[in-house]
N, C-alpha and C. Protein backbone atom coordinates (compact mmCIF):
# COMPACT_ATOMS: atom_id res chain seq x y z
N UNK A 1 122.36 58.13 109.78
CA UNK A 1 122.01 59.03 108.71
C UNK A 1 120.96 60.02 109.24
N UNK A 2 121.40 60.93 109.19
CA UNK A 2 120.21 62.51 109.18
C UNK A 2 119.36 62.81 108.63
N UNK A 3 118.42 63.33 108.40
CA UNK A 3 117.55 63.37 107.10
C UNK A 3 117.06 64.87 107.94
N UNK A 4 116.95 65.54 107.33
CA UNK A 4 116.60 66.80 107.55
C UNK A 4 115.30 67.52 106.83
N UNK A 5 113.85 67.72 107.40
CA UNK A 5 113.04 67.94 106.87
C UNK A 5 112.85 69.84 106.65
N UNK A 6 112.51 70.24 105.68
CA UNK A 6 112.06 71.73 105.12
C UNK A 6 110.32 71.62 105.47
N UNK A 7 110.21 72.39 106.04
CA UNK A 7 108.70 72.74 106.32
C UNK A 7 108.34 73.81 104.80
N UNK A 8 107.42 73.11 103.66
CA UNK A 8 107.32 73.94 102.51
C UNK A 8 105.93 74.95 102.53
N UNK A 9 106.01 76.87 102.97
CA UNK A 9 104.97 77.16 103.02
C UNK A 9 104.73 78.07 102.25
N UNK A 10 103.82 78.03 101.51
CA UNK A 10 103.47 78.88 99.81
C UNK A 10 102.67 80.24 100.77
N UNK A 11 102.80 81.49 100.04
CA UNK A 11 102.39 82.24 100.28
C UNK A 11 101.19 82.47 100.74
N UNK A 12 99.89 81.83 100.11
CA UNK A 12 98.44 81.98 100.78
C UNK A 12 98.72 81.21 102.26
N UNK A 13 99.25 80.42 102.32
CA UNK A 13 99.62 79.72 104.00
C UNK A 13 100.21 81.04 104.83
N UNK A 14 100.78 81.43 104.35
CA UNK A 14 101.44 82.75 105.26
C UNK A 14 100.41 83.81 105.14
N UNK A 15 99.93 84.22 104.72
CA UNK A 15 98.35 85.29 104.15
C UNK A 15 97.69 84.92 105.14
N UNK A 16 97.39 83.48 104.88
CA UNK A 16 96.30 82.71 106.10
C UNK A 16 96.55 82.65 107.65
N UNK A 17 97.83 82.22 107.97
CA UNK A 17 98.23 82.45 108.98
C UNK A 17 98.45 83.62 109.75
N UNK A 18 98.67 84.91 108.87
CA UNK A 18 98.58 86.08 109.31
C UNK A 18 97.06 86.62 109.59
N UNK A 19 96.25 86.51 108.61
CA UNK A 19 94.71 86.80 108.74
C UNK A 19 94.57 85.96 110.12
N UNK A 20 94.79 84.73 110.22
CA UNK A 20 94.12 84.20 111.91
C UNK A 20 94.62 84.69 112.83
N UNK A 21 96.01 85.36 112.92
CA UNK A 21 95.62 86.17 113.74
C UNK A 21 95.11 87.03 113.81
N UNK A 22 95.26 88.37 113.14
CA UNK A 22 94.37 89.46 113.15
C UNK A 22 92.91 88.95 113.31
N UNK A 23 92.30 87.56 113.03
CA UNK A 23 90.99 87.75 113.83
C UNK A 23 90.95 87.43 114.99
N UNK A 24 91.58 86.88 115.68
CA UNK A 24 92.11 86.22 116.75
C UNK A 24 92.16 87.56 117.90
N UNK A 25 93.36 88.38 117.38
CA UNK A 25 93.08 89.36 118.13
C UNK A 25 92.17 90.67 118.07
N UNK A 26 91.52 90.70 116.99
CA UNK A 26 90.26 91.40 116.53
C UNK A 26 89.20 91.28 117.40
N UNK A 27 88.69 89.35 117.54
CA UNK A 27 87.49 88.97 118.10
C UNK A 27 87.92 89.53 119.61
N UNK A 28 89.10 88.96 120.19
CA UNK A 28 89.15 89.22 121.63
C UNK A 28 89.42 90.46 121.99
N UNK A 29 89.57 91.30 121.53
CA UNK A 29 89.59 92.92 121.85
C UNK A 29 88.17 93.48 121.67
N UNK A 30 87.34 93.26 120.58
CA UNK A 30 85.71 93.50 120.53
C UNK A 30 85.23 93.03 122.30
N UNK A 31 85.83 91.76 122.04
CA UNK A 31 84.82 91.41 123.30
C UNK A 31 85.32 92.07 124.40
N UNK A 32 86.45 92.08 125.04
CA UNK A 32 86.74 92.95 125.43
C UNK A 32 86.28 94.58 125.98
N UNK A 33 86.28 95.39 124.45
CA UNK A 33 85.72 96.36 124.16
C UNK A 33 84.07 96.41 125.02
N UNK A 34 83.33 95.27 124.44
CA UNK A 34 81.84 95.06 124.90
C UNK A 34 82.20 94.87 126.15
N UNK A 35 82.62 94.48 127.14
CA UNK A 35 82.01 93.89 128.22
C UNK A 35 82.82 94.89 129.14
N UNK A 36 83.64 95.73 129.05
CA UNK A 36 84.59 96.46 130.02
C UNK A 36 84.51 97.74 129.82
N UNK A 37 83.78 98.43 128.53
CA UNK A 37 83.94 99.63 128.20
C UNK A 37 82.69 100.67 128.33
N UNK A 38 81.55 99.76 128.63
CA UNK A 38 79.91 100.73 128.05
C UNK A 38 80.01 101.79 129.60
N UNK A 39 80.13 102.79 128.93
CA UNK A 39 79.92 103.67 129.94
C UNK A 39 80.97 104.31 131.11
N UNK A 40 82.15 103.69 130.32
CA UNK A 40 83.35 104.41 131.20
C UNK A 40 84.52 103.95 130.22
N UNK A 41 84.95 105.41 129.19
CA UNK A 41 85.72 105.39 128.17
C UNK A 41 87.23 105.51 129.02
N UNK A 42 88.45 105.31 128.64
CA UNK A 42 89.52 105.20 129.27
C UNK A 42 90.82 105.95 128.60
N UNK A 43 91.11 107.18 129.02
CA UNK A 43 91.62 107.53 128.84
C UNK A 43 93.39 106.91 128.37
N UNK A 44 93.70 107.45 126.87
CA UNK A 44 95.45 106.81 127.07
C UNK A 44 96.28 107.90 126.77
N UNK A 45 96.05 109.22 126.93
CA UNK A 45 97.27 110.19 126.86
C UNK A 45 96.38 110.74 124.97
N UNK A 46 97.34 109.91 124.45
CA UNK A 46 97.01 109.84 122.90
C UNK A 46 95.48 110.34 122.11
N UNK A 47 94.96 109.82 123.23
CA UNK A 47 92.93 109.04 122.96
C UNK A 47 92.28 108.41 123.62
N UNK A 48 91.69 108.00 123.63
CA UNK A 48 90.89 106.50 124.58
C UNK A 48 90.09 105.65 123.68
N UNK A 49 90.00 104.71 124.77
CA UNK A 49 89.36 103.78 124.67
C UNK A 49 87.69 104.02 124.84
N UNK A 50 86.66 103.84 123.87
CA UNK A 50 85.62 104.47 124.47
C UNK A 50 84.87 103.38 123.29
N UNK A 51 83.57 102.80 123.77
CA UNK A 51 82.67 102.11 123.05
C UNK A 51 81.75 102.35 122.01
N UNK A 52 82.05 102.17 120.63
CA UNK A 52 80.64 102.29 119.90
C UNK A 52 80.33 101.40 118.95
N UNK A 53 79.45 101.63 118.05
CA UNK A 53 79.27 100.49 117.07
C UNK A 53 78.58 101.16 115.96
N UNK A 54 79.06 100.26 115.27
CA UNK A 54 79.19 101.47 113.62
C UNK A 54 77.93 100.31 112.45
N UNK A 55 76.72 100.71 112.21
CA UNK A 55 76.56 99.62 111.26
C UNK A 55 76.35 99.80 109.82
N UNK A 56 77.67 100.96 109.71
CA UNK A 56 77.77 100.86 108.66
C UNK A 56 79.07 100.52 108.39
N UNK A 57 79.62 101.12 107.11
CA UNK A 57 81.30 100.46 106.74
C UNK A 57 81.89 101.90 107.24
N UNK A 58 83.50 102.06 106.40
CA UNK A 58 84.05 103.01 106.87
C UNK A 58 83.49 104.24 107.05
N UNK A 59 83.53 104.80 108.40
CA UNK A 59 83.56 106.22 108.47
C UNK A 59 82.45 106.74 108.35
N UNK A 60 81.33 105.63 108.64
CA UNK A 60 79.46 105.03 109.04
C UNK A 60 79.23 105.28 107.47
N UNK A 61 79.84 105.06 106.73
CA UNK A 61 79.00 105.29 105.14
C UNK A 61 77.88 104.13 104.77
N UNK A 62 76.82 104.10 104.44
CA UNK A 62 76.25 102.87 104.70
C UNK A 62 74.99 102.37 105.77
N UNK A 63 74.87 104.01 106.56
CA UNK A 63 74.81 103.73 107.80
C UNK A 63 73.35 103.55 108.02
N UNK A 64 72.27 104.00 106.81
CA UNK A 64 71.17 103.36 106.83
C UNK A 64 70.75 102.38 106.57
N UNK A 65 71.78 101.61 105.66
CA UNK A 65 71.25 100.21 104.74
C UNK A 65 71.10 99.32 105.93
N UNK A 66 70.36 98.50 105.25
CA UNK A 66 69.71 97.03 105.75
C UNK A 66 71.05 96.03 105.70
N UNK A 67 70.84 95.14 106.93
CA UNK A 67 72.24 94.99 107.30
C UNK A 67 72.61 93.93 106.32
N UNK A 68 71.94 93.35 106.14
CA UNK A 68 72.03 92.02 104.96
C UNK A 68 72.86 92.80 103.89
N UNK A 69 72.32 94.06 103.11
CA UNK A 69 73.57 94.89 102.03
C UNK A 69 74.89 94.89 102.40
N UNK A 70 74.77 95.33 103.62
CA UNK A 70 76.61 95.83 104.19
C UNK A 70 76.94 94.43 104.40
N UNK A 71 76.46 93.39 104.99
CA UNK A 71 77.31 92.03 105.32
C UNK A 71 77.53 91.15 104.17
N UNK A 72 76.39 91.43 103.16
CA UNK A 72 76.45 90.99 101.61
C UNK A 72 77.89 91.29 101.19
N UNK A 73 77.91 92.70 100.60
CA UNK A 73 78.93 93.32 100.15
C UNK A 73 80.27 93.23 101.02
N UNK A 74 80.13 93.46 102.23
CA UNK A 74 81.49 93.24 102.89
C UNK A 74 81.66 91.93 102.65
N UNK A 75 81.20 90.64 102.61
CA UNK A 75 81.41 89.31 102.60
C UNK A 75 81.92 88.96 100.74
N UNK A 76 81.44 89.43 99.82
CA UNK A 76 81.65 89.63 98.26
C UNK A 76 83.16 90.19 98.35
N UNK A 77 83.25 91.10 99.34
CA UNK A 77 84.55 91.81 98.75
C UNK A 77 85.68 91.04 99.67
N UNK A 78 85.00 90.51 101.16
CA UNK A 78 86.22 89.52 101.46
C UNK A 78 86.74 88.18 100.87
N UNK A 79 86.09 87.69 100.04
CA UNK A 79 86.00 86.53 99.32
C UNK A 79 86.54 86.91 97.97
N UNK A 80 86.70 88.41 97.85
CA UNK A 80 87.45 88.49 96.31
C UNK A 80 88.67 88.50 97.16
N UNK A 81 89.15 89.44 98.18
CA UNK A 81 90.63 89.48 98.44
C UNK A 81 91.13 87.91 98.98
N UNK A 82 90.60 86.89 99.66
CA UNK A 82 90.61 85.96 99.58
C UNK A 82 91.03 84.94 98.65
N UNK A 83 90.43 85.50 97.43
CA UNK A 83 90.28 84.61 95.85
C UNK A 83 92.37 85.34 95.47
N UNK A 84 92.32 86.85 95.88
CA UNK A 84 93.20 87.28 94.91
C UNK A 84 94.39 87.18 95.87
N UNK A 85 94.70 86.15 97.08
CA UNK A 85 95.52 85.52 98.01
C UNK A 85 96.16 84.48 97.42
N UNK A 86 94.76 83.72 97.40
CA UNK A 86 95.06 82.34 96.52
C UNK A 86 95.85 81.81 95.07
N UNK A 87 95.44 82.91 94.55
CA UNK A 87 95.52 83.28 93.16
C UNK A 87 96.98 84.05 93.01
N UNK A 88 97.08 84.92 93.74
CA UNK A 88 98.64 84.79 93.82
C UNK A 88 98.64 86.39 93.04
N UNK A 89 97.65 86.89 93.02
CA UNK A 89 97.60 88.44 92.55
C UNK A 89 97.80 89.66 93.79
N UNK A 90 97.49 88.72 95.28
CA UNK A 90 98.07 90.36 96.10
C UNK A 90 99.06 89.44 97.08
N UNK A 91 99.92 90.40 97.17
CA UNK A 91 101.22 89.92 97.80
C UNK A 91 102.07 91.32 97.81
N UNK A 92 102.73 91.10 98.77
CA UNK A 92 103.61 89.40 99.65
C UNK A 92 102.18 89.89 100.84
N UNK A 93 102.80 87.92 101.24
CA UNK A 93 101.86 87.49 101.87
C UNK A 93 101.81 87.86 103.26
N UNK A 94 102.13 88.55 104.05
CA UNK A 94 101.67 89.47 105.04
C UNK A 94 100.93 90.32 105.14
N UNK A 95 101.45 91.47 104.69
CA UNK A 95 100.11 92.62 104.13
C UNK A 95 99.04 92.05 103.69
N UNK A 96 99.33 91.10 102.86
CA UNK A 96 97.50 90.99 102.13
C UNK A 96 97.02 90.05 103.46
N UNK A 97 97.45 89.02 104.51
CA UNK A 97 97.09 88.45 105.08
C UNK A 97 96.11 89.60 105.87
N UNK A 98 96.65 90.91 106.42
CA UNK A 98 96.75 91.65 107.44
C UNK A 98 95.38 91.93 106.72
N UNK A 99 94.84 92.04 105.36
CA UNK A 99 93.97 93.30 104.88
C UNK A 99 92.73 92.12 105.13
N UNK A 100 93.34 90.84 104.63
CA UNK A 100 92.06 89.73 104.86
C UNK A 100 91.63 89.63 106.21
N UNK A 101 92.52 89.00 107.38
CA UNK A 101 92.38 89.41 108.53
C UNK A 101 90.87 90.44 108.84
N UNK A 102 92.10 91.30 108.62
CA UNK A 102 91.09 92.65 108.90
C UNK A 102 88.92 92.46 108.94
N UNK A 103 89.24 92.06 107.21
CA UNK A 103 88.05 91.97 106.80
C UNK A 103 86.90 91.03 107.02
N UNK A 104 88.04 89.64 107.68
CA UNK A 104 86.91 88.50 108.04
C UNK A 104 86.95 89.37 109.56
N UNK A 105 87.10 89.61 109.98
CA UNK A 105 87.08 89.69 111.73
C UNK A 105 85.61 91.00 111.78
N UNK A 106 86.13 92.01 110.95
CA UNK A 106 84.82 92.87 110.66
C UNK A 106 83.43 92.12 110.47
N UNK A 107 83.51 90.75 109.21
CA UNK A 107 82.41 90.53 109.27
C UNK A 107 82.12 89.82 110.18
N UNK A 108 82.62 88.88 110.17
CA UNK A 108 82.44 88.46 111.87
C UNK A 108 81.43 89.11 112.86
N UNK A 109 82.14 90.11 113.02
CA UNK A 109 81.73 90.92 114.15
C UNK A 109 79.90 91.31 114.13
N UNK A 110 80.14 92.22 112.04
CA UNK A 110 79.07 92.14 112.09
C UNK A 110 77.99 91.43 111.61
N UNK A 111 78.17 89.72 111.87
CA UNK A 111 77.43 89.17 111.33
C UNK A 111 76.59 88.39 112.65
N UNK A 112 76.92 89.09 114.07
CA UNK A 112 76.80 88.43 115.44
C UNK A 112 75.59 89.72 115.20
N UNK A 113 75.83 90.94 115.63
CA UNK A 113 74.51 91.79 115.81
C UNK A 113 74.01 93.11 114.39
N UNK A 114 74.83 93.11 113.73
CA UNK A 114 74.34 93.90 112.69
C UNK A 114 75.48 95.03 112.32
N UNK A 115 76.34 95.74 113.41
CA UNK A 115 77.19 96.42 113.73
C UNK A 115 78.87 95.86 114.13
N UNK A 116 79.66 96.48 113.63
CA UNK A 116 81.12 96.63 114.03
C UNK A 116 81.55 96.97 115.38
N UNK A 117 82.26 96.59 116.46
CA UNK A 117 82.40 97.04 117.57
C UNK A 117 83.72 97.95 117.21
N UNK A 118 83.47 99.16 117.31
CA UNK A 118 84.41 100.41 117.40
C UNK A 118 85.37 100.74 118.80
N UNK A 119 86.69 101.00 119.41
CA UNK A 119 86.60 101.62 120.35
C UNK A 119 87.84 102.11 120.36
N UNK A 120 88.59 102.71 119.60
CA UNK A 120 89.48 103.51 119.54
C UNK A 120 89.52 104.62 118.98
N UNK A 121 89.49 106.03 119.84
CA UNK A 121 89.53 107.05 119.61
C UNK A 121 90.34 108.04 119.79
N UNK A 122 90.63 108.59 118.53
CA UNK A 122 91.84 109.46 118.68
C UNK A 122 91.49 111.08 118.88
N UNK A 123 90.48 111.60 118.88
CA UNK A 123 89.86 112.79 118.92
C UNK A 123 90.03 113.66 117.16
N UNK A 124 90.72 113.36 116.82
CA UNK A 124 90.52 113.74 115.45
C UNK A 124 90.41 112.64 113.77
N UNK A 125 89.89 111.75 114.24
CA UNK A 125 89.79 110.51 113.77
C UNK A 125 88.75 109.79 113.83
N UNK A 126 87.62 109.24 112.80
CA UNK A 126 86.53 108.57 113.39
C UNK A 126 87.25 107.27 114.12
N UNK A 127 86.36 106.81 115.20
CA UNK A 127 86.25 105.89 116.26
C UNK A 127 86.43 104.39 115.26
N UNK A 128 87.70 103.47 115.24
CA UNK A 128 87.83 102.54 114.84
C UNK A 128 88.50 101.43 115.71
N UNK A 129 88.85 99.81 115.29
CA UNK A 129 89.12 98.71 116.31
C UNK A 129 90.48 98.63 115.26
N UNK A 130 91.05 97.39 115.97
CA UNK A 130 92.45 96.65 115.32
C UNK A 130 91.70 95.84 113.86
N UNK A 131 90.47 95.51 113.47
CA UNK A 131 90.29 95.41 112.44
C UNK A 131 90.89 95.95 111.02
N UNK A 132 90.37 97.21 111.34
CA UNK A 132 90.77 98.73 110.89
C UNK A 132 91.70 99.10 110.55
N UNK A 133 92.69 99.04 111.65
CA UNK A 133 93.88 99.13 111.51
C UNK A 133 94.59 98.19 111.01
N UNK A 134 94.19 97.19 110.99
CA UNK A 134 94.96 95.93 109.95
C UNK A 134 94.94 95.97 108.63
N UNK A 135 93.54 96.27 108.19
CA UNK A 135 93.17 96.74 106.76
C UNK A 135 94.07 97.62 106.55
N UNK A 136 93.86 98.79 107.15
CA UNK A 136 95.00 100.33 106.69
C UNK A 136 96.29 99.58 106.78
N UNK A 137 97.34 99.48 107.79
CA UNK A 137 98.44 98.90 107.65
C UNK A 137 98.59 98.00 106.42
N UNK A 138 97.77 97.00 106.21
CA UNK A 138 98.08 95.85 105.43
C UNK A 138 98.05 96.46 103.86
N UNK A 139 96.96 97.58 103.57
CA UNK A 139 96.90 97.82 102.38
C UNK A 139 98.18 98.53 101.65
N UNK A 140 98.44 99.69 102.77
CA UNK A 140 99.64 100.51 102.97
C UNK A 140 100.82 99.89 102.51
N UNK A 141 100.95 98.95 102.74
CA UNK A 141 102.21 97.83 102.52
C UNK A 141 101.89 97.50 101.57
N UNK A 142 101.13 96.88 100.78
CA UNK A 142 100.83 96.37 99.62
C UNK A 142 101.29 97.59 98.79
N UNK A 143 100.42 98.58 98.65
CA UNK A 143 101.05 99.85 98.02
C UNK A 143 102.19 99.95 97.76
N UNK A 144 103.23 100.21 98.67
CA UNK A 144 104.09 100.54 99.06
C UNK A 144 105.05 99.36 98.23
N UNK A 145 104.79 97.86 98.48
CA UNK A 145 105.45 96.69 97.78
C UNK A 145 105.18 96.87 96.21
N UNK A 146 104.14 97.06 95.73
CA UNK A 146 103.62 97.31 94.40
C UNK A 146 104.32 98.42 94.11
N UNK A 147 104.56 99.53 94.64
CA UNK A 147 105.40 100.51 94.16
C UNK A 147 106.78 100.73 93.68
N UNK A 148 107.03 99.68 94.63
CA UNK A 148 108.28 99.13 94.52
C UNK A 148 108.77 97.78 93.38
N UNK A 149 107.85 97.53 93.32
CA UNK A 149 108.01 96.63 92.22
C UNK A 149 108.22 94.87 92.58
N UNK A 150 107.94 94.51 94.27
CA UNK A 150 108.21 93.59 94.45
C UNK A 150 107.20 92.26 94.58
N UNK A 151 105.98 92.79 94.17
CA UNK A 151 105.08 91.90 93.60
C UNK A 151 105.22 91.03 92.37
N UNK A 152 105.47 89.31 92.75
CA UNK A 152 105.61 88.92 91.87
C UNK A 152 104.13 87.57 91.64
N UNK A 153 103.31 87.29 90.81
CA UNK A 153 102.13 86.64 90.47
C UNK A 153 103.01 85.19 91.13
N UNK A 154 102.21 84.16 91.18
CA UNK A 154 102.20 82.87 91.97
C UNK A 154 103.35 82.20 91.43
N UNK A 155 104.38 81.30 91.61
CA UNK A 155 105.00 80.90 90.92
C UNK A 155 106.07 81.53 89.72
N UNK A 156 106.43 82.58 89.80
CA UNK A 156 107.42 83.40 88.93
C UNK A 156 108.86 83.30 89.61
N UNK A 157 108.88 82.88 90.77
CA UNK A 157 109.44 82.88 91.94
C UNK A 157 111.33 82.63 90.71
N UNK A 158 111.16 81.55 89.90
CA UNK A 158 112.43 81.59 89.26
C UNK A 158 112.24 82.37 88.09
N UNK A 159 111.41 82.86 87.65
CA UNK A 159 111.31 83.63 86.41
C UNK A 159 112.31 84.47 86.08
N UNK A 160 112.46 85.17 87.07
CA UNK A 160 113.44 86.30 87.80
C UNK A 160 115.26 85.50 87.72
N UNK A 161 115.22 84.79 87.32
CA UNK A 161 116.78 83.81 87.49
C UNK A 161 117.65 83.73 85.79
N UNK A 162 118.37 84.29 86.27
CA UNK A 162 119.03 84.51 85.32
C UNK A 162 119.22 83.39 84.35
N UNK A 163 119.16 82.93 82.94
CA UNK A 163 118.97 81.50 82.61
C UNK A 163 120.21 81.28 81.72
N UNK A 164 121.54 80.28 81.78
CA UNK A 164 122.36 80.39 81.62
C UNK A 164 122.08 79.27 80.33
N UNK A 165 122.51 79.55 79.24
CA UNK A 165 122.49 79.01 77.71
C UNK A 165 123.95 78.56 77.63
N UNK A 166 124.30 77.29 77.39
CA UNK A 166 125.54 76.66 76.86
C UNK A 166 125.40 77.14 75.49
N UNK A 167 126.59 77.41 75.26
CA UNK A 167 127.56 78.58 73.98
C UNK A 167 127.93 76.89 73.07
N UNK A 168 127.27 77.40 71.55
CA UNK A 168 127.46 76.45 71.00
C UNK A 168 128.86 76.63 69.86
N UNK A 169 129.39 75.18 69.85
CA UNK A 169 131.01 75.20 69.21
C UNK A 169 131.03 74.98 68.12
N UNK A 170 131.48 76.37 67.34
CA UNK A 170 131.08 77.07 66.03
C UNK A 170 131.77 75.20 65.24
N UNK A 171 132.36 74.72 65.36
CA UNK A 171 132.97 73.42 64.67
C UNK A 171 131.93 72.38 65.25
N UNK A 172 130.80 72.04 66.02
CA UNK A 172 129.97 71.00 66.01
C UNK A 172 128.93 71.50 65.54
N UNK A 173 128.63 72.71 65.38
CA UNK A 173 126.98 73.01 64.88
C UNK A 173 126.26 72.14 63.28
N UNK A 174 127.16 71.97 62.74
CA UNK A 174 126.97 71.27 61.38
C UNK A 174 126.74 69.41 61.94
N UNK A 175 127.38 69.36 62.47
CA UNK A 175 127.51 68.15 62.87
C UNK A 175 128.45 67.35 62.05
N UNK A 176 129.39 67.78 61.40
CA UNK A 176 130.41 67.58 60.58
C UNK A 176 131.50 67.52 61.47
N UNK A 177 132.57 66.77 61.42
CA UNK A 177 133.93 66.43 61.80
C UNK A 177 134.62 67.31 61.23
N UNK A 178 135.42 67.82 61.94
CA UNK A 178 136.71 68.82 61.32
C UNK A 178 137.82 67.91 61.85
N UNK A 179 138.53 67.95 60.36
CA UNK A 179 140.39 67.47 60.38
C UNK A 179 140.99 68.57 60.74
């Protein structure tokens, strides 16, 4: 006899699994970034590769506050998209994985020295990492799924199923015998 097992994985598992990587490859490209880049940016056709560090949020907004505000608030707002994973309000679970990702690996980053390690530059673009770009991609998609209409809340999964009603026989509804 066979018995054949289903591996059962609910959407925040796939969210989650996607977010580890994006920090995964977030952390090891920062470091990266730090230890190979200070002082000799690298040209790729496109842009380069060139080192900085941002301590503020997007696009240095932020860029005077005390770092405890920005890691406060960035940490508040990763723990809501987190909450709204779980919860089954952002989906499908890739994109939102990609946007969480994104956002733990940022704090991460800046919860080691105060600052974001930056190093991709496009020349008409502020200087951002694969963090960054996970957030943008991941949100993009979400959009894009929400637009479409294929966001469905936790468990609706059969809601959507057509529900088939047995047709009742106009001669038993009374519960009377017909001769």
């Amino acid at each position: 006899m066979t018995r054949r097992f289903r591996l059962a994985v609910g959407p925040a598992a796939v969210a989650g699994a996607a977010a580890g990587g994006v920090v995964l490859v977030d952390v090891v490209t920062k470091r990266l970034a730090d230890t190979r880049l200070p002082g000799a940016p690298v040209e790729l056709g496109i842009g380069r590769l060139q080192l900085s560090h941002n301590s503020g949020v997007a696009f240095s907004l932020g860029n005077g506050l005390p770092t405890w505000v920005v890691l406060g608030v960035a940490s508040l707002i990763t723990i809501g998209v987190a909450a709204a994973i779980i919860l089954g309000y952002l989906r499908p679970p890739v994109p939102a994985g990609l946007v969480l990702g994104g956002a733990v690996g940022n704090v991460v980053d800046r919860a080691g020295d105060g600052a974001v390690t930056d190093f991709l530059w496009l020349g008409w673009f502020p200087t951002f990492n694969l963090a960054d770009t996970a957030i943008t991609l991941g949100a993009l998609a979400l959009l894009w799924a929400s637009w479409r209409g294929d966001r469905r809340p936790a468990g609706d999964e059969q809601r959507d199923a057509p529900t088939v009603r047995p047709q009742a026989d106009p001669d038993q509804t009374s519960g009377r015998t017909t001769t």
